[in-house]
PDBML (XML) file of the C-alpha atoms, coordinates in Angstrom:
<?xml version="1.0" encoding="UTF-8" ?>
<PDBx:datablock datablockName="MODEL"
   xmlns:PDBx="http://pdbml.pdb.org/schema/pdbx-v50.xsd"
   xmlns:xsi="http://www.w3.org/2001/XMLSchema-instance"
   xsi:schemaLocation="http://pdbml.pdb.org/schema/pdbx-v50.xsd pdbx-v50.xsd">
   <PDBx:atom_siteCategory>
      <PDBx:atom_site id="1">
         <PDBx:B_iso_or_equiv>0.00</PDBx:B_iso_or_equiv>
         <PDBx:Cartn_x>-16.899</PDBx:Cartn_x>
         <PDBx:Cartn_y>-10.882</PDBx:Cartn_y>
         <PDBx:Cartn_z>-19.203</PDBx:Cartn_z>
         <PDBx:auth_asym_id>A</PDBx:auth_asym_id>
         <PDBx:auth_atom_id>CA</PDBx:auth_atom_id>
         <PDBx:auth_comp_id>UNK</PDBx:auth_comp_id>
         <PDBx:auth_seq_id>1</PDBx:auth_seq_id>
         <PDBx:group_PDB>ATOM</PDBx:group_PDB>
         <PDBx:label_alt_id xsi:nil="true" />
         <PDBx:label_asym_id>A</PDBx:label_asym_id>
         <PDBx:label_atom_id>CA</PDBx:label_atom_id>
         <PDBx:label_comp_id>UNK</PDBx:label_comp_id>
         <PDBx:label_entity_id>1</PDBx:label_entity_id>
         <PDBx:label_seq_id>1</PDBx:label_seq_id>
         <PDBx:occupancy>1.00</PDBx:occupancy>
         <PDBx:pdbx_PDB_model_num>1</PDBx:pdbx_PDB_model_num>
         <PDBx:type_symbol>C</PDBx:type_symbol>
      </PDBx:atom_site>
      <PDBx:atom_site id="2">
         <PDBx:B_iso_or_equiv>0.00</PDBx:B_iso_or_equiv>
         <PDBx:Cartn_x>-17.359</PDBx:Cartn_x>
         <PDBx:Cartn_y>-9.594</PDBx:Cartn_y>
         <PDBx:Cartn_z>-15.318</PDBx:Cartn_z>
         <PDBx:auth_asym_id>A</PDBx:auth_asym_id>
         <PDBx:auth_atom_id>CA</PDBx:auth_atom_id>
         <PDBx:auth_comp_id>UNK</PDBx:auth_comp_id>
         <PDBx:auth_seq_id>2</PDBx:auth_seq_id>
         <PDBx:group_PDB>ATOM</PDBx:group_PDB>
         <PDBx:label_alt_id xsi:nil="true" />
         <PDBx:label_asym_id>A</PDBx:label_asym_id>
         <PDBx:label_atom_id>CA</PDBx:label_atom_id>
         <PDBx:label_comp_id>UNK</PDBx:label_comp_id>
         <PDBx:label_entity_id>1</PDBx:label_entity_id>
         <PDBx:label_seq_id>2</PDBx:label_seq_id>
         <PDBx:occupancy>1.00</PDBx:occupancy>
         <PDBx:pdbx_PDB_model_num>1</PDBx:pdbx_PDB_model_num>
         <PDBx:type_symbol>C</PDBx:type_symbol>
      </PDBx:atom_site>
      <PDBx:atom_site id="3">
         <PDBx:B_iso_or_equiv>0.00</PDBx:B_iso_or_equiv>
         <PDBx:Cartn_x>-19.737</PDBx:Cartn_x>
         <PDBx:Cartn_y>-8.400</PDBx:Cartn_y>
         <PDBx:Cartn_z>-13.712</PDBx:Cartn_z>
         <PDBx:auth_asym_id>A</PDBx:auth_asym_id>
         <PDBx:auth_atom_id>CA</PDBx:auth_atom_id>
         <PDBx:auth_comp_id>UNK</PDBx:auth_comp_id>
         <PDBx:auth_seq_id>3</PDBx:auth_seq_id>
         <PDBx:group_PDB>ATOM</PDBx:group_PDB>
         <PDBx:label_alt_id xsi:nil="true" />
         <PDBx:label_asym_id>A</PDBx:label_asym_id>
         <PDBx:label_atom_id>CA</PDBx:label_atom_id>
         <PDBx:label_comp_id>UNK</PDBx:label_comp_id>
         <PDBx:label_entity_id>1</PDBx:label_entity_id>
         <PDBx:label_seq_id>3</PDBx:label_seq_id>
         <PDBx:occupancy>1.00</PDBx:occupancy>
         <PDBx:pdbx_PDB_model_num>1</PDBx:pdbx_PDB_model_num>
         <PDBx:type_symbol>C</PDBx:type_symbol>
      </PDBx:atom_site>
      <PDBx:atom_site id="4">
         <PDBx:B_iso_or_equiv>0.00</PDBx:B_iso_or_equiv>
         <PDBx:Cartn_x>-21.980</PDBx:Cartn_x>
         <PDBx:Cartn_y>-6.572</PDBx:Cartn_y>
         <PDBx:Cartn_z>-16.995</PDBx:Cartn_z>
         <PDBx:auth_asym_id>A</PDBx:auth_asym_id>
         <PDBx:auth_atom_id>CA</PDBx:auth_atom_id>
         <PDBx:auth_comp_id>UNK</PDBx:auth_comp_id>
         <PDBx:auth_seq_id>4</PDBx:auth_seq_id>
         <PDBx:group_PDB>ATOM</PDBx:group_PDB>
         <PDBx:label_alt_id xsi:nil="true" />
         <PDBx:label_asym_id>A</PDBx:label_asym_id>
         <PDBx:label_atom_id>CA</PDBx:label_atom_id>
         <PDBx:label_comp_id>UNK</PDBx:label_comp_id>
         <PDBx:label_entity_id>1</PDBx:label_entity_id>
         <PDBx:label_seq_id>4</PDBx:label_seq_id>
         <PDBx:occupancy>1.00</PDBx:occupancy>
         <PDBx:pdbx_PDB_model_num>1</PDBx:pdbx_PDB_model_num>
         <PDBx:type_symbol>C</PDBx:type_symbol>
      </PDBx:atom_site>
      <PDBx:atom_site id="5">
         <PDBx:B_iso_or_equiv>0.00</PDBx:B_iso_or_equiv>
         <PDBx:Cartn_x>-18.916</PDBx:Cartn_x>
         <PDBx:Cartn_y>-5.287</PDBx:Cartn_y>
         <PDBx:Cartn_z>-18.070</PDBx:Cartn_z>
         <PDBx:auth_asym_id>A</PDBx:auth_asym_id>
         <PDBx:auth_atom_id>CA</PDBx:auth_atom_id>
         <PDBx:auth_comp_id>UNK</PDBx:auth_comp_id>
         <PDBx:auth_seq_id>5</PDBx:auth_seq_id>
         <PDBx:group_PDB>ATOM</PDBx:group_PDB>
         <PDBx:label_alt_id xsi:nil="true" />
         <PDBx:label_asym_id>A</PDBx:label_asym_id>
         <PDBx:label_atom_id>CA</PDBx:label_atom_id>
         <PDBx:label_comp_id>UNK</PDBx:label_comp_id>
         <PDBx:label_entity_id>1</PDBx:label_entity_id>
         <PDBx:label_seq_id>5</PDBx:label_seq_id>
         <PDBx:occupancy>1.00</PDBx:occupancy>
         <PDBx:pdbx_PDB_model_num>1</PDBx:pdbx_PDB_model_num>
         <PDBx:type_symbol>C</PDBx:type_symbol>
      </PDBx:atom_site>
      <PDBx:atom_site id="6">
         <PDBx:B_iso_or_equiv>0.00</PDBx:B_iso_or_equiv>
         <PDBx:Cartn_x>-16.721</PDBx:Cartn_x>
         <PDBx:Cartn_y>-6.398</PDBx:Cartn_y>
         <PDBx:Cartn_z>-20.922</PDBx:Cartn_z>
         <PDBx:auth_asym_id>A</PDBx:auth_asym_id>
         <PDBx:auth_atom_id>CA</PDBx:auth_atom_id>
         <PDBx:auth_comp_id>UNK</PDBx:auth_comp_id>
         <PDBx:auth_seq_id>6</PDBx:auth_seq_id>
         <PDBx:group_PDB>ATOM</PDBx:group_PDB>
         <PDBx:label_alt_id xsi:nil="true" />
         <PDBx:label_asym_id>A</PDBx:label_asym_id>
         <PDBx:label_atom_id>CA</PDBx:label_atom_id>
         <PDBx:label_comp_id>UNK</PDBx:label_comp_id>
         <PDBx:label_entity_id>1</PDBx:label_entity_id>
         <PDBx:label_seq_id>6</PDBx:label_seq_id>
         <PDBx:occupancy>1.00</PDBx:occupancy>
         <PDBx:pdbx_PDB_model_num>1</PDBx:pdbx_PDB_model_num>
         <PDBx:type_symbol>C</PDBx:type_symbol>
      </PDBx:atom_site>
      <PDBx:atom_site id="7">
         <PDBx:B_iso_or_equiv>0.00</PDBx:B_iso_or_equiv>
         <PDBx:Cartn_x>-12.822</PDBx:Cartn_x>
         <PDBx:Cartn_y>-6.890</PDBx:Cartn_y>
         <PDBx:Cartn_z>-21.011</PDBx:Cartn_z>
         <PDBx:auth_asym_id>A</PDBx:auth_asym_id>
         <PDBx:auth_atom_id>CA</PDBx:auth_atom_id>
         <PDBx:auth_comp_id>UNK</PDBx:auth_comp_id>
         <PDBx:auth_seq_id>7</PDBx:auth_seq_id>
         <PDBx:group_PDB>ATOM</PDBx:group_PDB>
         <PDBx:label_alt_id xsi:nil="true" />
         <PDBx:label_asym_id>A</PDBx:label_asym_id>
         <PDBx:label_atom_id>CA</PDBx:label_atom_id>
         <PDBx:label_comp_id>UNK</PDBx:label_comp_id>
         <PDBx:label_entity_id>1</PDBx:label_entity_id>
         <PDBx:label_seq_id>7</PDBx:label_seq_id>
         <PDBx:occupancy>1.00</PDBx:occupancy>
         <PDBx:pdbx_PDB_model_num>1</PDBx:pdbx_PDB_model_num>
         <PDBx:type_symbol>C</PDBx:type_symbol>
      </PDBx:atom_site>
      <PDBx:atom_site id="8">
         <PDBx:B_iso_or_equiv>0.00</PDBx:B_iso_or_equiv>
         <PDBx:Cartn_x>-10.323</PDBx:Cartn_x>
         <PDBx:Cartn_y>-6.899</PDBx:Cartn_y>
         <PDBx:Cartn_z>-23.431</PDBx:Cartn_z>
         <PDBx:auth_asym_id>A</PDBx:auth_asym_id>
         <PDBx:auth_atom_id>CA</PDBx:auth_atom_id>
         <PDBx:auth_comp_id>UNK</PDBx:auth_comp_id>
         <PDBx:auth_seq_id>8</PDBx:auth_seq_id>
         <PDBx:group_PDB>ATOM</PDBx:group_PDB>
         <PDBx:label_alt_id xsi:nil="true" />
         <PDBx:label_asym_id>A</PDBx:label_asym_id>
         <PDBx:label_atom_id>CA</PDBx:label_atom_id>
         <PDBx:label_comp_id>UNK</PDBx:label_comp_id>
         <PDBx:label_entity_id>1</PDBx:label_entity_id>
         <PDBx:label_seq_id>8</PDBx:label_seq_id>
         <PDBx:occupancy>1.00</PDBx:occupancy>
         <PDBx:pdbx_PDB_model_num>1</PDBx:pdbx_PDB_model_num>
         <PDBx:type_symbol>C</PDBx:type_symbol>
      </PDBx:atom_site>
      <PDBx:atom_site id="9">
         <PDBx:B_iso_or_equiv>0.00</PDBx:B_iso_or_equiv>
         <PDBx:Cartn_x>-7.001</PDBx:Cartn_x>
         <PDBx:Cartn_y>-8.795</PDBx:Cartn_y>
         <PDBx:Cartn_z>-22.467</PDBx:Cartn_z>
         <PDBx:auth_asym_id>A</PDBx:auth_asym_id>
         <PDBx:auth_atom_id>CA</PDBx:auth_atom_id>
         <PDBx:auth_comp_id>UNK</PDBx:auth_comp_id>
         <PDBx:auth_seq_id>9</PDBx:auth_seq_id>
         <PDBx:group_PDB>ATOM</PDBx:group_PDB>
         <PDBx:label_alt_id xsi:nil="true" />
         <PDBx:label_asym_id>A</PDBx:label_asym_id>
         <PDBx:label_atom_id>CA</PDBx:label_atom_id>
         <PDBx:label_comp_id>UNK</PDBx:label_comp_id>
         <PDBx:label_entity_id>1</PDBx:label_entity_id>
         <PDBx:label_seq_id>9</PDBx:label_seq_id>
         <PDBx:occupancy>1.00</PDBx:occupancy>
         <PDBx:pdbx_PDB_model_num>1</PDBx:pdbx_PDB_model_num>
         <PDBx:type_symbol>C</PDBx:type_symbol>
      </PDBx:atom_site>
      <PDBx:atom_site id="10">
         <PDBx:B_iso_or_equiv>0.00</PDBx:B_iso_or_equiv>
         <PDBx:Cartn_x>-5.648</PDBx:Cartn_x>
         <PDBx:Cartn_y>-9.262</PDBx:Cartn_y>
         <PDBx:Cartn_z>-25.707</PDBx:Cartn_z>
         <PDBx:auth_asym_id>A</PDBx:auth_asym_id>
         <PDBx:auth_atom_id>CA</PDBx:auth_atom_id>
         <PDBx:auth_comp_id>UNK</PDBx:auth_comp_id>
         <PDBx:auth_seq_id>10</PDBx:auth_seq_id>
         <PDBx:group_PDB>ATOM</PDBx:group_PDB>
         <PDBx:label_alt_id xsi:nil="true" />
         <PDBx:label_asym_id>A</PDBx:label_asym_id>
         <PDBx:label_atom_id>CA</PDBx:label_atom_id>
         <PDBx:label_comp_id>UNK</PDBx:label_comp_id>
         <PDBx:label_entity_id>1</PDBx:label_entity_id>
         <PDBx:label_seq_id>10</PDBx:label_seq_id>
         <PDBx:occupancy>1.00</PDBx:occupancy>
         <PDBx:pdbx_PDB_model_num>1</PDBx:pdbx_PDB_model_num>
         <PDBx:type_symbol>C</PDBx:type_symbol>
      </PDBx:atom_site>
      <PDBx:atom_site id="11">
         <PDBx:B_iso_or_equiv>0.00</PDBx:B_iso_or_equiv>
         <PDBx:Cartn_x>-6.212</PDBx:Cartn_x>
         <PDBx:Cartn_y>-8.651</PDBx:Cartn_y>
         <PDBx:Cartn_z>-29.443</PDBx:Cartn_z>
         <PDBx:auth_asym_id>A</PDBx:auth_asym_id>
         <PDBx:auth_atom_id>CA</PDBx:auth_atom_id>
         <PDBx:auth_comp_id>UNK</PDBx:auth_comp_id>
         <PDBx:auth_seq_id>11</PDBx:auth_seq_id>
         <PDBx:group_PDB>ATOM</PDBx:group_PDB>
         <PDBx:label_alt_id xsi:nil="true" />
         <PDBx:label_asym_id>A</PDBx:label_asym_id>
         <PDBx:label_atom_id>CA</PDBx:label_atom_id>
         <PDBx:label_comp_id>UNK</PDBx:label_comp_id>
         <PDBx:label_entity_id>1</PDBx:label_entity_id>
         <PDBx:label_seq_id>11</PDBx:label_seq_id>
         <PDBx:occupancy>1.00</PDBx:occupancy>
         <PDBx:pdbx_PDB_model_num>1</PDBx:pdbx_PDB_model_num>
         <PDBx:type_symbol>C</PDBx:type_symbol>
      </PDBx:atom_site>
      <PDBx:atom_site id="12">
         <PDBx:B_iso_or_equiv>0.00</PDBx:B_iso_or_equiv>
         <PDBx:Cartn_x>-3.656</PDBx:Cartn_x>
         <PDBx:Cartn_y>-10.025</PDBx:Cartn_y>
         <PDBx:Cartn_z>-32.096</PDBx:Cartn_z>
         <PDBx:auth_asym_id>A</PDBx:auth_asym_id>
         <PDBx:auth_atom_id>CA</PDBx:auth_atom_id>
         <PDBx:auth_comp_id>UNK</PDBx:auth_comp_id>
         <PDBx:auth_seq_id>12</PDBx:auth_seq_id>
         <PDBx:group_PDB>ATOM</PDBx:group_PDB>
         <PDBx:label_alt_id xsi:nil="true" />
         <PDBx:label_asym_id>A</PDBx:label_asym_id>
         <PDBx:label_atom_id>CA</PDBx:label_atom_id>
         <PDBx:label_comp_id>UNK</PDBx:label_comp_id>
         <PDBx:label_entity_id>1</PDBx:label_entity_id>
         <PDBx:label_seq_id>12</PDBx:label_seq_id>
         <PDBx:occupancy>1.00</PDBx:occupancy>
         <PDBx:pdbx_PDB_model_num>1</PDBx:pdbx_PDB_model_num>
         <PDBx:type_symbol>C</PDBx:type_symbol>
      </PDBx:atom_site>
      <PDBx:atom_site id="13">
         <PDBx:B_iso_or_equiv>0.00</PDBx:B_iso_or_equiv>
         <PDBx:Cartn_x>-3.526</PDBx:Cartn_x>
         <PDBx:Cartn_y>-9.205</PDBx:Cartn_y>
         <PDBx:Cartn_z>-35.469</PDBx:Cartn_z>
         <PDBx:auth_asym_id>A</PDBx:auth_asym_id>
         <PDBx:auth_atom_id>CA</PDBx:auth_atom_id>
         <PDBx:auth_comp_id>UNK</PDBx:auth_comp_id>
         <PDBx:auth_seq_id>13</PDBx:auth_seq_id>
         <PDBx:group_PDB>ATOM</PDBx:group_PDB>
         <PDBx:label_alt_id xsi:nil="true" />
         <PDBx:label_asym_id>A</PDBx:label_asym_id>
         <PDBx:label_atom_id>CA</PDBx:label_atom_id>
         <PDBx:label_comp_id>UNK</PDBx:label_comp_id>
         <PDBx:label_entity_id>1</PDBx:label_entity_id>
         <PDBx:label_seq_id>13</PDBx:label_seq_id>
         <PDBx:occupancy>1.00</PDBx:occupancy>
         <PDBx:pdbx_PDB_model_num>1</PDBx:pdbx_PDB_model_num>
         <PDBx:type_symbol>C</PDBx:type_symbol>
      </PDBx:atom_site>
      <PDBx:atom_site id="14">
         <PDBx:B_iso_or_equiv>0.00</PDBx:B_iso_or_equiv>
         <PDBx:Cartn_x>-1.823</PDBx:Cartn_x>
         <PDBx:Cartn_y>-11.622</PDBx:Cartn_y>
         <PDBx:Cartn_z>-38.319</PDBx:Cartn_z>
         <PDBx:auth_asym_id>A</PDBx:auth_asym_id>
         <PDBx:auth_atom_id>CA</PDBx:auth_atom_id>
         <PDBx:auth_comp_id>UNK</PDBx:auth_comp_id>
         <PDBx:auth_seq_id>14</PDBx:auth_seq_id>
         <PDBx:group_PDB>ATOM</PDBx:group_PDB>
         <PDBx:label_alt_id xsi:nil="true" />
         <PDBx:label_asym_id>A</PDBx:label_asym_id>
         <PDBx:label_atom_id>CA</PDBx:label_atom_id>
         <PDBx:label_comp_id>UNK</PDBx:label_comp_id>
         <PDBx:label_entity_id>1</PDBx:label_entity_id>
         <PDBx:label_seq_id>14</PDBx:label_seq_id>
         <PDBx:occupancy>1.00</PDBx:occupancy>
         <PDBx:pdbx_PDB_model_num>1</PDBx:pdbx_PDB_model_num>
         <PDBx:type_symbol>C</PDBx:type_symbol>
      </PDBx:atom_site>
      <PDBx:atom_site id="15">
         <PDBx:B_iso_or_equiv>0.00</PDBx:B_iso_or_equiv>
         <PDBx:Cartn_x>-1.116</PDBx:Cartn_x>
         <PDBx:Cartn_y>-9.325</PDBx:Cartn_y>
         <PDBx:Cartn_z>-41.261</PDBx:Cartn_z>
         <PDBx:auth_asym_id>A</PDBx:auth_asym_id>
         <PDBx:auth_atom_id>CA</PDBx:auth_atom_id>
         <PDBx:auth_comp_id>UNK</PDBx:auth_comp_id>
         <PDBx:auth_seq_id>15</PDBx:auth_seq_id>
         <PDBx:group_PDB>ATOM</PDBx:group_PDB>
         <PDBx:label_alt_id xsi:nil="true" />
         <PDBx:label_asym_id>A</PDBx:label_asym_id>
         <PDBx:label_atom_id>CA</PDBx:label_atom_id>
         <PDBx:label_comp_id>UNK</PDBx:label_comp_id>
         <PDBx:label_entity_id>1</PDBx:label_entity_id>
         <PDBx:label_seq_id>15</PDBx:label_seq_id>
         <PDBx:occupancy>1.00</PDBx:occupancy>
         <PDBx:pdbx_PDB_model_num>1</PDBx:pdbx_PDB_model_num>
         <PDBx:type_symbol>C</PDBx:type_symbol>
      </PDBx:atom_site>
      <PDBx:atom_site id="16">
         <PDBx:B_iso_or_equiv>0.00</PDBx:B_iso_or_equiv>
         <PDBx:Cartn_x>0.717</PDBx:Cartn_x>
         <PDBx:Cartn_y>-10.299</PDBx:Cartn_y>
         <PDBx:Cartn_z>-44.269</PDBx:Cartn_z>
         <PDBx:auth_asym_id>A</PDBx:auth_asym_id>
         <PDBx:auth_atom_id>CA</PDBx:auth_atom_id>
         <PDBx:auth_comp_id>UNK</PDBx:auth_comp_id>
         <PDBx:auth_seq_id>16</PDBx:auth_seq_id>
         <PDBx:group_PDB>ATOM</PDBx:group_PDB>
         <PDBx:label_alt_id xsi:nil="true" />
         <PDBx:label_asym_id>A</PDBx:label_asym_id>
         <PDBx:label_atom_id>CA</PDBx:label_atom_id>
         <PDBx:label_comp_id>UNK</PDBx:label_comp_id>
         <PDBx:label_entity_id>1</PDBx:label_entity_id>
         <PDBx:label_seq_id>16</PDBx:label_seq_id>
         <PDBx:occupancy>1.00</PDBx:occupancy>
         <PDBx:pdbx_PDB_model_num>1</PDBx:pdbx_PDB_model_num>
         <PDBx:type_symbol>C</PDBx:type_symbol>
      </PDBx:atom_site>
      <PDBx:atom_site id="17">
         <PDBx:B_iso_or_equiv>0.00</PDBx:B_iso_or_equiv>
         <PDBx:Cartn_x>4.112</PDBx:Cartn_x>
         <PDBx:Cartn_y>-9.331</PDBx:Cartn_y>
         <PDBx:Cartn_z>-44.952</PDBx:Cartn_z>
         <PDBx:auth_asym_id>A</PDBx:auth_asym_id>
         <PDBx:auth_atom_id>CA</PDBx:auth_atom_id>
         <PDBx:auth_comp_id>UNK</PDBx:auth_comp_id>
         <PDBx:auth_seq_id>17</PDBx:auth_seq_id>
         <PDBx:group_PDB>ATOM</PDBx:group_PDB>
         <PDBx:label_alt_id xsi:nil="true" />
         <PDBx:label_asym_id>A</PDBx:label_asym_id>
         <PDBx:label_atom_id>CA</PDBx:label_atom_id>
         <PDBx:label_comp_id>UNK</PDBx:label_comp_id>
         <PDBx:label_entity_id>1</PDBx:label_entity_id>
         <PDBx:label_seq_id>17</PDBx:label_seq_id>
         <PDBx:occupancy>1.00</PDBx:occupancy>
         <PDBx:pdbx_PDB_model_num>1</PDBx:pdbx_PDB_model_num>
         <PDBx:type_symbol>C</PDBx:type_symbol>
      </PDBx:atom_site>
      <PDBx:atom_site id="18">
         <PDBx:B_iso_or_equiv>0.00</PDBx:B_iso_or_equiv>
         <PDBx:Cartn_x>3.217</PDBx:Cartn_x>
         <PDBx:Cartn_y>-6.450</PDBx:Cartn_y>
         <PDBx:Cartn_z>-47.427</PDBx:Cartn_z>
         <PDBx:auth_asym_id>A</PDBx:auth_asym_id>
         <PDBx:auth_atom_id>CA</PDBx:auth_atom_id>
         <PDBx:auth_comp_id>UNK</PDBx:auth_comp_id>
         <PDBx:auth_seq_id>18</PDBx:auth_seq_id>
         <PDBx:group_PDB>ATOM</PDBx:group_PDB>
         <PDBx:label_alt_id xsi:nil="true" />
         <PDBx:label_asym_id>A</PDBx:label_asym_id>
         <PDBx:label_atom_id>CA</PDBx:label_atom_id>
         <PDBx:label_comp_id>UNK</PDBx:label_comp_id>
         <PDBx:label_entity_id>1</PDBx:label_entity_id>
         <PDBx:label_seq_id>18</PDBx:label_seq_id>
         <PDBx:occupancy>1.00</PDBx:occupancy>
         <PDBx:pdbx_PDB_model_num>1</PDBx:pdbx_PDB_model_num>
         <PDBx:type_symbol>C</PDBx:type_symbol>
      </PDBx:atom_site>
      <PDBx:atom_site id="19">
         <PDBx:B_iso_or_equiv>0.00</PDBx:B_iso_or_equiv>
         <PDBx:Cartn_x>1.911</PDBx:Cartn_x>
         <PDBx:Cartn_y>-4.085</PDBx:Cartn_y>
         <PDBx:Cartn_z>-44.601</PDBx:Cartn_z>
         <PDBx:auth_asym_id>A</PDBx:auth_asym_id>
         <PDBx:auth_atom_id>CA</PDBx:auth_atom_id>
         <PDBx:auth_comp_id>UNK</PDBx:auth_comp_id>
         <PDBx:auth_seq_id>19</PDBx:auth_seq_id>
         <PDBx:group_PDB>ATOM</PDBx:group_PDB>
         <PDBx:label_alt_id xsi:nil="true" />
         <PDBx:label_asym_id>A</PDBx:label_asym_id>
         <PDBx:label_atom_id>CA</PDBx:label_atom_id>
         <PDBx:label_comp_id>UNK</PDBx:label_comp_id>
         <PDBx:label_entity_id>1</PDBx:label_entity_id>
         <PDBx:label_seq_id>19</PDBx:label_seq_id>
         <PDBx:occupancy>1.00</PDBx:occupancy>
         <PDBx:pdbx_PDB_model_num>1</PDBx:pdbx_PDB_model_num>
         <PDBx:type_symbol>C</PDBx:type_symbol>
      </PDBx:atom_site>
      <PDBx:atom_site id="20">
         <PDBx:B_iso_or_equiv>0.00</PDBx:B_iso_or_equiv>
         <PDBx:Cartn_x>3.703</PDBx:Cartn_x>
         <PDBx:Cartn_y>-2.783</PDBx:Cartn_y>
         <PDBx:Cartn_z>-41.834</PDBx:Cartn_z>
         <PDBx:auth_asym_id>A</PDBx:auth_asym_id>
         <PDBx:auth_atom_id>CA</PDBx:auth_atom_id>
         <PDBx:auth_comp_id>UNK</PDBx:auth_comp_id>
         <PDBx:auth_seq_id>20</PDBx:auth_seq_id>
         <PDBx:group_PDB>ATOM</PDBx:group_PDB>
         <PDBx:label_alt_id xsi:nil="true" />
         <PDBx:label_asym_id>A</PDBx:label_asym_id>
         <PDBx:label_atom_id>CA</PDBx:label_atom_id>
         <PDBx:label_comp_id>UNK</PDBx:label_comp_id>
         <PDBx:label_entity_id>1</PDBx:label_entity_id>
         <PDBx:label_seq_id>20</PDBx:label_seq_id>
         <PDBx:occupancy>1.00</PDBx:occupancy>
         <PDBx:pdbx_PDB_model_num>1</PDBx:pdbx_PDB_model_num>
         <PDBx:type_symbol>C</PDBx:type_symbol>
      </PDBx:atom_site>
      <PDBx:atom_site id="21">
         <PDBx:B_iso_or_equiv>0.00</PDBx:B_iso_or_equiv>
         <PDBx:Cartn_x>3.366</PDBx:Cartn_x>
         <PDBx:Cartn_y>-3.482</PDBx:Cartn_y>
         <PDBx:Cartn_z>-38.120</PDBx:Cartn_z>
         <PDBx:auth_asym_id>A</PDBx:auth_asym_id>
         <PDBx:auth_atom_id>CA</PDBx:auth_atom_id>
         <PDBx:auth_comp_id>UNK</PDBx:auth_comp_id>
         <PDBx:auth_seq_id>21</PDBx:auth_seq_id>
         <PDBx:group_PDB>ATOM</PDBx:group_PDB>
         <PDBx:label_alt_id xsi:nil="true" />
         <PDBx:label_asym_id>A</PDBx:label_asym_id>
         <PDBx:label_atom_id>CA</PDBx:label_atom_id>
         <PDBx:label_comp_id>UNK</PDBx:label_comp_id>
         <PDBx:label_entity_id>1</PDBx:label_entity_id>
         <PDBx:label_seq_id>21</PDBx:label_seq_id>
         <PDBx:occupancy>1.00</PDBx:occupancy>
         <PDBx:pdbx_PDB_model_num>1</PDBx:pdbx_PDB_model_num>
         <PDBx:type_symbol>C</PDBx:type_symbol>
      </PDBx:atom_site>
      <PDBx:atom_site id="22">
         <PDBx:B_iso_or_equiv>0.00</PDBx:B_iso_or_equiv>
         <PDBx:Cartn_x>3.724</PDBx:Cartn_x>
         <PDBx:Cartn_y>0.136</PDBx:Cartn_y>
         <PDBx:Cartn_z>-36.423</PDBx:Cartn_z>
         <PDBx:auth_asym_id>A</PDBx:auth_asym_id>
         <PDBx:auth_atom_id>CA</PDBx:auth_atom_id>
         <PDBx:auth_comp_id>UNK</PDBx:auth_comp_id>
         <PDBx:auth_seq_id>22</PDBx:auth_seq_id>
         <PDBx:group_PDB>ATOM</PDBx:group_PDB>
         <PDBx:label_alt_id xsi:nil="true" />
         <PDBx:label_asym_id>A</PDBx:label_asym_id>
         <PDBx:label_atom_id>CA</PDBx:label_atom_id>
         <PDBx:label_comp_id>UNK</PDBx:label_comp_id>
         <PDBx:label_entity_id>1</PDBx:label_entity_id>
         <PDBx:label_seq_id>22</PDBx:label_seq_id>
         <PDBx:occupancy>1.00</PDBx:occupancy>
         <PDBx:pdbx_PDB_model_num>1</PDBx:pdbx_PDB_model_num>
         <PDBx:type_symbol>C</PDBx:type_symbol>
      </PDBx:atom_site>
      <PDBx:atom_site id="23">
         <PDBx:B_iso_or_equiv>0.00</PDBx:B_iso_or_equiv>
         <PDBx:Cartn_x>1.442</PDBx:Cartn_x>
         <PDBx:Cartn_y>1.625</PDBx:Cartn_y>
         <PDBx:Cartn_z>-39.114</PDBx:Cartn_z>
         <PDBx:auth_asym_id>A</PDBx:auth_asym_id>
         <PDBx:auth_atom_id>CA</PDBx:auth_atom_id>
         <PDBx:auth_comp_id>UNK</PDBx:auth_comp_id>
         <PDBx:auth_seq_id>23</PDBx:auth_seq_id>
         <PDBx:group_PDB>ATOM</PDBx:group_PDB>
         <PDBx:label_alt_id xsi:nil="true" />
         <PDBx:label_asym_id>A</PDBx:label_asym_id>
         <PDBx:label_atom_id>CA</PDBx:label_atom_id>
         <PDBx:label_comp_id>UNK</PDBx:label_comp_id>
         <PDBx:label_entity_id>1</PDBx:label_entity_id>
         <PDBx:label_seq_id>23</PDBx:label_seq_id>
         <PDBx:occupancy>1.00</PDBx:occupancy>
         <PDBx:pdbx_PDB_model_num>1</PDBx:pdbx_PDB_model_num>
         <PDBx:type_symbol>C</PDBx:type_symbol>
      </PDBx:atom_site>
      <PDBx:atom_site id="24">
         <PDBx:B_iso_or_equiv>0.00</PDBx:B_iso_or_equiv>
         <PDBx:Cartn_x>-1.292</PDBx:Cartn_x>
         <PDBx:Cartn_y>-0.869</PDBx:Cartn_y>
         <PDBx:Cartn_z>-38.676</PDBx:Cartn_z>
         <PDBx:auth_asym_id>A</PDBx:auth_asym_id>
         <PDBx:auth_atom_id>CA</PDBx:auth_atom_id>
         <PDBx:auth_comp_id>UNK</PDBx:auth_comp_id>
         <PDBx:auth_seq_id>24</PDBx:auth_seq_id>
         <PDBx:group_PDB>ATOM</PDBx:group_PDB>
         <PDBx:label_alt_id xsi:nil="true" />
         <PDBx:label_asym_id>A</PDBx:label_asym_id>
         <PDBx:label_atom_id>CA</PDBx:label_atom_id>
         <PDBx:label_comp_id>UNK</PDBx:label_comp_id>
         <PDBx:label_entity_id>1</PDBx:label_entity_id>
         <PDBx:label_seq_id>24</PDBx:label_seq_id>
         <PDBx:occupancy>1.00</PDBx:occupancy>
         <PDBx:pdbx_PDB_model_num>1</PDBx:pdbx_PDB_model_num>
         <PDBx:type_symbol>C</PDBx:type_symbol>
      </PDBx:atom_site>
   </PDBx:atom_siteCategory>
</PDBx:datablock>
């Protein structure tokens, strides 16, 4: 958080095995 403005460096998502990566 800069300056009034909001950034996003990273988001990870843990799924479980059942789903898969590239379609999620």
């Amino acid at each position: 958080f800069k300056d009034n403005e909001i950034y996003i460096n990273r988001v990870a998502v843990s799924i479980p095995g059942s789903y898969d990566v590239n379609e999620i």
